[in-house]
Protein backbone atom coordinates (compact mmCIF):
# COMPACT_ATOMS: atom_id res chain seq x y z
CA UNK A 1 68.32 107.06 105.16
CA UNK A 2 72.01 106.41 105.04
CA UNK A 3 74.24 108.88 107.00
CA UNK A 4 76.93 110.63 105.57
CA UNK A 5 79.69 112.51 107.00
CA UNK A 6 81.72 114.90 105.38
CA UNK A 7 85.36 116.39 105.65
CA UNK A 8 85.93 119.00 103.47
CA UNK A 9 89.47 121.03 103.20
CA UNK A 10 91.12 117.30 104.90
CA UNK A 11 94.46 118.28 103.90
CA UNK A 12 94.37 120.88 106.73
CA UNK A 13 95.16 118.07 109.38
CA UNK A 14 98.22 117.54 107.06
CA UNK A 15 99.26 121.08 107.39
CA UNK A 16 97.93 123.42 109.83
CA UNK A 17 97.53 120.51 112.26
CA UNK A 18 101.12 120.49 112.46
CA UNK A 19 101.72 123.46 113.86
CA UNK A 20 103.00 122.22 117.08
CA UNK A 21 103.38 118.81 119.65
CA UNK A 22 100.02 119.04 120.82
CA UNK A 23 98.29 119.59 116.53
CA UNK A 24 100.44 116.91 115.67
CA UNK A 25 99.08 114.75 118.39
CA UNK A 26 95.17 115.56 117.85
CA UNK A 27 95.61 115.21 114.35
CA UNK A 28 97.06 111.48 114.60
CA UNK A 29 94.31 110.48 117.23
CA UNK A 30 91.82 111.88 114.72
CA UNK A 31 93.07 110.27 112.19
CA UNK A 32 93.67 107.01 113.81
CA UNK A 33 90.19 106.97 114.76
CA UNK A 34 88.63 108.03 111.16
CA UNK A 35 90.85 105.15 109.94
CA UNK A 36 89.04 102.70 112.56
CA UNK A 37 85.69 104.08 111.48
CA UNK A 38 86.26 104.02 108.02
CA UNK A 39 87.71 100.14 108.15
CA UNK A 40 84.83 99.08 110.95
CA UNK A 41 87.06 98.21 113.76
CA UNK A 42 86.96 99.10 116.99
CA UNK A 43 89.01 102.16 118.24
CA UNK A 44 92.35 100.89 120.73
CA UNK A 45 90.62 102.10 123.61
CA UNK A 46 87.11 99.62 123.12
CA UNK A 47 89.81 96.64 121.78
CA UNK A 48 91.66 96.71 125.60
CA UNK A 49 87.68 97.28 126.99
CA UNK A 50 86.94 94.20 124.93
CA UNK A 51 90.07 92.16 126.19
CA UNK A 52 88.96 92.72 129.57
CA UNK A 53 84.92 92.17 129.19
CA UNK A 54 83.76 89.28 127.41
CA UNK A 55 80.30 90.55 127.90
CA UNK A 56 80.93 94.32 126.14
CA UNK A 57 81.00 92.74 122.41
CA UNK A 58 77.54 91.92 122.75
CA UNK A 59 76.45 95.93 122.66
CA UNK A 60 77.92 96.62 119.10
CA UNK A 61 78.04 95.16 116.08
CA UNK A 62 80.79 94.59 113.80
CA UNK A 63 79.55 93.61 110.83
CA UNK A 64 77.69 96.56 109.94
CA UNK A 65 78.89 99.60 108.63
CA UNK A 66 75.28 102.08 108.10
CA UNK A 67 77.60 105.23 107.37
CA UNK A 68 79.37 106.66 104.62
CA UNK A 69 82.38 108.88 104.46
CA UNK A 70 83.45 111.41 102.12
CA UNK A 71 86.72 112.64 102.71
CA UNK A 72 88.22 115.84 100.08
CA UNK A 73 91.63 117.20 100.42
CA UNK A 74 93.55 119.05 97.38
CA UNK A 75 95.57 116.71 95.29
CA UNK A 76 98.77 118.63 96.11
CA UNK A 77 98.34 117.26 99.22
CA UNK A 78 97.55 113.35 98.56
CA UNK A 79 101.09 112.72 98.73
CA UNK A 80 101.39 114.07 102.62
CA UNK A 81 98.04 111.92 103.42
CA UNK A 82 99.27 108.54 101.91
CA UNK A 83 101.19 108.08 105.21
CA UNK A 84 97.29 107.90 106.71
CA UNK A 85 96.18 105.34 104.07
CA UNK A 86 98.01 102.56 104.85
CA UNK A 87 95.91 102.09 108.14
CA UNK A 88 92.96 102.73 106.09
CA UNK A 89 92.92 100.01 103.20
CA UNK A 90 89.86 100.88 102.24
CA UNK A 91 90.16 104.88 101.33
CA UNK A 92 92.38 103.14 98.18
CA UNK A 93 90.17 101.42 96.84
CA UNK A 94 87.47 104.22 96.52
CA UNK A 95 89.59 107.28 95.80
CA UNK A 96 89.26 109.20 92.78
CA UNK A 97 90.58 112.64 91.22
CA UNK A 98 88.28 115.63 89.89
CA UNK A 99 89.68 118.18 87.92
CA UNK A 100 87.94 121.57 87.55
C-alpha cells in the first residue's frame, strides 16, 4: 500500500493565505516544507540537526520516497503558484491540465 496525500482547493494558500503577516508566513513554511517533501530532502530545521549530529542521519533514509502527492489548484491560479515551483523541480515535471 502506497500512501497518498491529497491537497485539494491548493490555490487557497495563494489567496486566502495572504490575508495578513502571519497567513503569509504559515503559508511559505507550508509550502517550503511540501516542497522538501515532495523533492525528498530534509526540512532546514533536520539539515542544521544534521550539521551538528553526525549520528542523526542514521535514523532516516534519503533515498526513499514511499509517498505520493497530489496537489490540485484551479488553473487561474498556476500562474500565482509558479513562484512555489522553482523550489520544487519535481511538481514540473508531473503537472498536467484537465478541462471539464
Amino acid at each position: 500500500m502506497l500512501p497518498l496525500l491529497i491537497f485539494d482547493q491548493f490555490e487557497e494558500i495563494f489567496t486566502l493565505a495572504q490575508a495578513d503577516d502571519r497567513g503569509r508566513l504559515r503559508a511559505r513554511e507550508f509550502v517550503e516544507e511540501l516542497a522538501d517533501l515532495v523533492e525528498n530532502r530534509p526540512p532546514l530545521a533536520l539539515e542544521r540537526r544534521l550539521e551538528h549530529d553526525d549520528t542523526a542521519a542514521d535514523d532516516f533514509d534519503f533515498a526513499r520516497a514511499d509517498y505520493r502527492i497530489l496537489i490540485a489548484l484551479r488553473e487561474d491560479t498556476s500562474r500565482t503558484s509558479r513562484t512555489s515551483r522553482a523550489r520544487c523541480p519535481r511538481s514540473r515535471r508531473t503537472a498536467c491540465a484537465w478541462r471539464a
